[in-house]
Protein backbone atom coordinates (compact mmCIF):
# COMPACT_ATOMS: atom_id res chain seq x y z
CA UNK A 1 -39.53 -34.60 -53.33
CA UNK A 2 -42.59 -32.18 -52.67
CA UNK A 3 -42.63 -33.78 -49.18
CA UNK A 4 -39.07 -32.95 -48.60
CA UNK A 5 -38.66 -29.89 -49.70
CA UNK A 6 -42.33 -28.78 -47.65
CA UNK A 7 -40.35 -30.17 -44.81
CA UNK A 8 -37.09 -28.16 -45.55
CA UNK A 9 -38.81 -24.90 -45.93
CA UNK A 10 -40.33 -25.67 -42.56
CA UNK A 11 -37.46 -26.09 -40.64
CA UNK A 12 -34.44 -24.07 -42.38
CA UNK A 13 -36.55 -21.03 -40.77
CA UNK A 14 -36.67 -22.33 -37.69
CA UNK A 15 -33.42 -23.32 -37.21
CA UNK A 16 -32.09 -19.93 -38.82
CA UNK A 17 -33.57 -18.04 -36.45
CA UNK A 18 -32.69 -20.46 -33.15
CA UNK A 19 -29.10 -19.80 -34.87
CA UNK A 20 -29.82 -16.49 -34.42
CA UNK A 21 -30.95 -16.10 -31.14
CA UNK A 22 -28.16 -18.51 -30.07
CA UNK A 23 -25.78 -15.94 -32.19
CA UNK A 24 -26.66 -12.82 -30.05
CA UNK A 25 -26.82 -14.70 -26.93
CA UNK A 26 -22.94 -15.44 -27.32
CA UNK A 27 -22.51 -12.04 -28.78
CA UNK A 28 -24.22 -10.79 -25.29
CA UNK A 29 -21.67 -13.56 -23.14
CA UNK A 30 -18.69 -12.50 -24.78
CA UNK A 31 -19.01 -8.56 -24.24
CA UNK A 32 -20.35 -9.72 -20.95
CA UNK A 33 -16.87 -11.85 -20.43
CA UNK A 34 -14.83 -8.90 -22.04
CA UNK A 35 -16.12 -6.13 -19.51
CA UNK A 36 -15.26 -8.74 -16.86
CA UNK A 37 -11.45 -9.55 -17.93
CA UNK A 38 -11.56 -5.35 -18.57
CA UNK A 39 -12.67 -4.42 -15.25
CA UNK A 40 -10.31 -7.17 -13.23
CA UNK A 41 -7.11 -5.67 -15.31
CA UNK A 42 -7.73 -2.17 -14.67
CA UNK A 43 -5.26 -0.76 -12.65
CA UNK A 44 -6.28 1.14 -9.39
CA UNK A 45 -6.05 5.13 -9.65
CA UNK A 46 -2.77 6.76 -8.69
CA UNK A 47 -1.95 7.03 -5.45
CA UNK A 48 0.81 8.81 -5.35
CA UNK A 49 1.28 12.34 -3.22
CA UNK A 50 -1.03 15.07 -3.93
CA UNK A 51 -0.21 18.58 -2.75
CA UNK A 52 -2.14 22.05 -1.90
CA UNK A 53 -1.04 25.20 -3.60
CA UNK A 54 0.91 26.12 -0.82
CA UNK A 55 2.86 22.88 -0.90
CA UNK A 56 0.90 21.24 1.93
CA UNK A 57 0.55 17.22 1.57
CA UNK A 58 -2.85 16.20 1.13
CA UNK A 59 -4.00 13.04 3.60
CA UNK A 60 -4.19 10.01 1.57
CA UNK A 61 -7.95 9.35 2.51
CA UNK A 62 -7.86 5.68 1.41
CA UNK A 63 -4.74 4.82 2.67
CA UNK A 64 -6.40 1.80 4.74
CA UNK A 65 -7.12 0.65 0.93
CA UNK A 66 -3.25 0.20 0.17
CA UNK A 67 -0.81 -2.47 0.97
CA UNK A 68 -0.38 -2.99 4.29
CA UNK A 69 3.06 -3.73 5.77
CA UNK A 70 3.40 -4.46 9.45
CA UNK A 71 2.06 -2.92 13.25
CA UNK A 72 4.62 -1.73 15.79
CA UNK A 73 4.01 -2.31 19.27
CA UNK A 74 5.25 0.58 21.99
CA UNK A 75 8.20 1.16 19.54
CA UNK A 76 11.16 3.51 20.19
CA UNK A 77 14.61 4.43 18.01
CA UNK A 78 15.70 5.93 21.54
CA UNK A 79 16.75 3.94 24.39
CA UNK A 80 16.01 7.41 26.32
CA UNK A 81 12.34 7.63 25.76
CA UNK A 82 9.87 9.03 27.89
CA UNK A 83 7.35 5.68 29.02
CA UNK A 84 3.81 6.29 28.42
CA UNK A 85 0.52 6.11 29.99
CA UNK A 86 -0.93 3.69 27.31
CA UNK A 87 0.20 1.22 24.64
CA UNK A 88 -0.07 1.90 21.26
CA UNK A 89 -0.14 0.23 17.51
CA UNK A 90 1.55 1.61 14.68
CA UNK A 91 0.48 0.61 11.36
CA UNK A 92 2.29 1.23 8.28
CA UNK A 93 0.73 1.42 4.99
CA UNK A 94 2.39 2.01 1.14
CA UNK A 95 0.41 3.12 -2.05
CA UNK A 96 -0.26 -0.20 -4.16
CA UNK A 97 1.48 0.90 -7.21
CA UNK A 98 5.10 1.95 -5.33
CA UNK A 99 5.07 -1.90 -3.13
CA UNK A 100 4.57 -4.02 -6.79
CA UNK A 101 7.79 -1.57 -7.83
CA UNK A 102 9.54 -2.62 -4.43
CA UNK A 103 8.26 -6.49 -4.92
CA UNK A 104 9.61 -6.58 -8.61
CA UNK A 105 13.17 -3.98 -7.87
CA UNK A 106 13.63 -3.98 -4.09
CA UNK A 107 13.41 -0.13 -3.76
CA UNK A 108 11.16 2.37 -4.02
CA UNK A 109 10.17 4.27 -7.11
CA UNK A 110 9.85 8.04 -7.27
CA UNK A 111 6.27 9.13 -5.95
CA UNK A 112 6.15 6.55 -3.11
CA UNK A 113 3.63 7.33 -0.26
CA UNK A 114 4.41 5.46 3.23
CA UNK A 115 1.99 6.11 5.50
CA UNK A 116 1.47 5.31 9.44
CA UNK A 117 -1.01 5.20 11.62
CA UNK A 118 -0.95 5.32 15.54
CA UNK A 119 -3.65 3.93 17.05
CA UNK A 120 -4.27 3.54 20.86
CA UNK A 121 -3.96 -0.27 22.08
CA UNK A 122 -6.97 -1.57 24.30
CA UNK A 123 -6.65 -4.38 26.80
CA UNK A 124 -10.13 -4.96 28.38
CA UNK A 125 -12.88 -5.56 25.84
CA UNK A 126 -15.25 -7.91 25.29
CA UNK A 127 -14.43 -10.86 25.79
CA UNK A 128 -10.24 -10.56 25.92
CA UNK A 129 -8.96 -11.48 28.96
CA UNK A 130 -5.23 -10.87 28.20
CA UNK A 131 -2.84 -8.71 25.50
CA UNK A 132 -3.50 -6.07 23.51
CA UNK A 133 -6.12 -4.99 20.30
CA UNK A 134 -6.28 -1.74 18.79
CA UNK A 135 -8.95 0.81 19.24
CA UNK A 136 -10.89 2.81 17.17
CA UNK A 137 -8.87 5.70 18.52
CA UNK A 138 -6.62 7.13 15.66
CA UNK A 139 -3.62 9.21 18.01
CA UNK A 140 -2.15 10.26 14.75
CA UNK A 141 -1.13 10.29 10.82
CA UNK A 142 2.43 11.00 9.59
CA UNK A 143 3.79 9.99 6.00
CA UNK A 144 7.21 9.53 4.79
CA UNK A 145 6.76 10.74 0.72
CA UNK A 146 9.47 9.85 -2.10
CA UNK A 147 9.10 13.09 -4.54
CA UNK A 148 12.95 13.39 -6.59
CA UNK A 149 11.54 16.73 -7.95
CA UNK A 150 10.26 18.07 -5.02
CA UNK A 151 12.40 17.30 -2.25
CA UNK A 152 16.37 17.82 -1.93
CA UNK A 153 17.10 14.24 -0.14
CA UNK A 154 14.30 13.07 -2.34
CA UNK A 155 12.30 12.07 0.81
CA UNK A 156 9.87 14.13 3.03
CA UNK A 157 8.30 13.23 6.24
CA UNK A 158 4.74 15.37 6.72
CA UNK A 159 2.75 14.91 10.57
CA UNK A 160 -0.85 15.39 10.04
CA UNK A 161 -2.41 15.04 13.67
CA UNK A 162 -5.89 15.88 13.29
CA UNK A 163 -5.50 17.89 9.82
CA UNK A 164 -5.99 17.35 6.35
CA UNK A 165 -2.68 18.44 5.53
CA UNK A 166 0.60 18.43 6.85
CA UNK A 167 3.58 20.70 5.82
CA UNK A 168 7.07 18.92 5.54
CA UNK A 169 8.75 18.17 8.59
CA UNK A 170 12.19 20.51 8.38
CA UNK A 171 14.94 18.62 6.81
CA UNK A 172 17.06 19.56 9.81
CA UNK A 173 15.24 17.22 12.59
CA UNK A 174 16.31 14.88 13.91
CA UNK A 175 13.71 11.98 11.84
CA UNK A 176 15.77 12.92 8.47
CA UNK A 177 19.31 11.75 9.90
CA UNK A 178 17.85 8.83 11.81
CA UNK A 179 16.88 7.12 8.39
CA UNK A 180 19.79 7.94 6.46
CA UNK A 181 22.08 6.02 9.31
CA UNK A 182 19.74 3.33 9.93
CA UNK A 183 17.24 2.39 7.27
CA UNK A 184 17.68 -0.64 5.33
CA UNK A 185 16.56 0.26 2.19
CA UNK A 186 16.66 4.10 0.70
CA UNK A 187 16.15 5.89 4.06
CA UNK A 188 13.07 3.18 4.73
CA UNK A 189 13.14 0.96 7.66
CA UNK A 190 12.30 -1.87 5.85
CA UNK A 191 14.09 -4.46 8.57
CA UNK A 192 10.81 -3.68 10.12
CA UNK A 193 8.37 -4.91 7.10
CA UNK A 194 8.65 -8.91 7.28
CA UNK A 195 7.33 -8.82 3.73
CA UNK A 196 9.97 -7.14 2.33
CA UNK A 197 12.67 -7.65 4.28
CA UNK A 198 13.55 -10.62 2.14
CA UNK A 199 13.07 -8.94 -1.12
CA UNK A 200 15.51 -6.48 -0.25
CA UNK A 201 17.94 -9.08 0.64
CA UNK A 202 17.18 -11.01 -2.97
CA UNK A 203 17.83 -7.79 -4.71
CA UNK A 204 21.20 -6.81 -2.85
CA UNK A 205 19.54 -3.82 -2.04
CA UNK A 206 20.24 -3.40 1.54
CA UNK A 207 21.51 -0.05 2.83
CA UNK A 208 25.47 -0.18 3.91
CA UNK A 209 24.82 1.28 7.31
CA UNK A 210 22.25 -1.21 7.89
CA UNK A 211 24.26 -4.20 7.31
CA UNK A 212 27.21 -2.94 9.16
CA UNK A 213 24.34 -2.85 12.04
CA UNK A 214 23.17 -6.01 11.70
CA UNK A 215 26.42 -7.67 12.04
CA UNK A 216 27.45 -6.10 14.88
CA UNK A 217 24.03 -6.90 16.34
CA UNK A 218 24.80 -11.01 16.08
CA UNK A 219 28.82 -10.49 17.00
CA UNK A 220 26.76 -9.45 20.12
C-alpha cells in the first residue's frame, strides 16, 4: 500500500499536468480553427457605387476583383458603325454581392455596379501565330449603376476614360433607350452573359421586348 500510493503521487502529477498542456494545446487549435471558419465566412466589403460630393461616380478600383461575366469581341448594337483600325475586348464585370442576388432572384438588386472594360486586342506576340489576346492597353472604363434613390429610371450609365470619376451619361442619349428596348433582364443585356442567361430564363425573368426579339430572330 505504501508502494502504491508512492507510485500514485508520482504519476497523478505528471499526468495532471500532460492533461494540462494537452488542455491548452486544444484550447490554442480550436481558437486557431474558429479564426479560420471566421475569416472564410466573412463577407467581402461593399461594393456597391460610391459617389463625390458633386455627384460624380467614383471608379471601382478593384473591379478586376468582382465577378466576371463575359468579353465582347469588335461588338456593335448598330449595323451602321464606323469599322476600326484595331480589334478590341470588352470585359464586363459586376460587384460580388449584386451577381449572388442575380444567381439566387434573376435580377438585379438596388446598388448594382456593372462595369466594362475595353481593352485593345493584340495579334502578334510571342509566340501566337493566329487570333486575338488582349493587351495591357486599357482604351476605356464605363459603368452601368442600379441606384432606385438616385436615379429616375433607376439606372445610370457613367464613362470614365482616363478619370477617376465619371458624371452620369444624360438620360436623353441614345445608350438609355437602347437598353430599355433590348435588354433581357432590367435594362441589362444579359443575353450576352452565358452565365446568367439561363438563370434569367429559370426565374421567368426575361424582359418582354427581349423575347419578342428572340423569336423573331429563329422565325428568321
Amino acid at each position: 500500500m505504501v508502494w502504491s500510493c508512492d507510485l500514485q503521487s508520482a504519476i497523478i502529477p505528471r499526468m495532471m499536468k500532460t492533461n494540462k498542456k494537452i488542455a491548452s494545446l486544444l484550447v490554442v487549435m480550436v481558437v486557431l480553427s474558429a479564426a479560420a471558419l471566421l475569416k472564410s465566412a466573412t463577407l467581402p466589403p461593399g461594393s456597391g457605387p460610391e459617389y463625390t460630393s458633386d455627384a460624380q461616380l467614383k471608379l471601382p478600383e478593384n473591379y478586376r476583383q468582382w465577378t466576371y461575366l463575359t468579353s465582347g469581341f469588335d461588338m456593335s448594337y448598330s449595323p451602321n458603325a464606323m469599322g476600326m483600325d484595331h480589334h478590341m475586348f470588352d470585359n464586363v464585370f459586376a460587384n460580388p454581392e449584386s451577381y449572388k442576388v442575380f444567381q439566387e432572384t434573376g435580377t438585379w438588386p438596388d446598388k448594382t455596379v456593372l462595369v466594362l472594360e475595353g481593352r485593345m486586342a493584340e495579334g502578334k506576340g510571342s509566340i501566337n501565330q493566329r487570333g486575338n489576346y488582349q493587351s495591357t492597353e486599357i482604351m476605356g472604363i464605363e459603368a452601368h449603376v442600379k441606384d432606385e434613390a438616385r436615379f429616375p429610371g433607376k439606372w445610370a450609365f457613367f464613362i470614365f476614360g482616363d478619370a477617376k470619376t465619371a458624371k452620369m451619361v444624360p438620360t436623353n442619349m441614345e445608350c438609355y433607350t437602347c437598353h430599355a428596348d433590348h435588354a433581357a433582364v432590367d435594362t441589362t443585356f444579359v443575353q450576352f452573359y452565358p452565365t446568367l442567361l439561363p438563370v434569367a430564363k429559370s426565374k421567368g425573368t426575361l424582359s418582354a421586348g427581349y423575347m419578342k426579339e428572340s423569336a423573331s430572330a429563329v422565325q428568321k
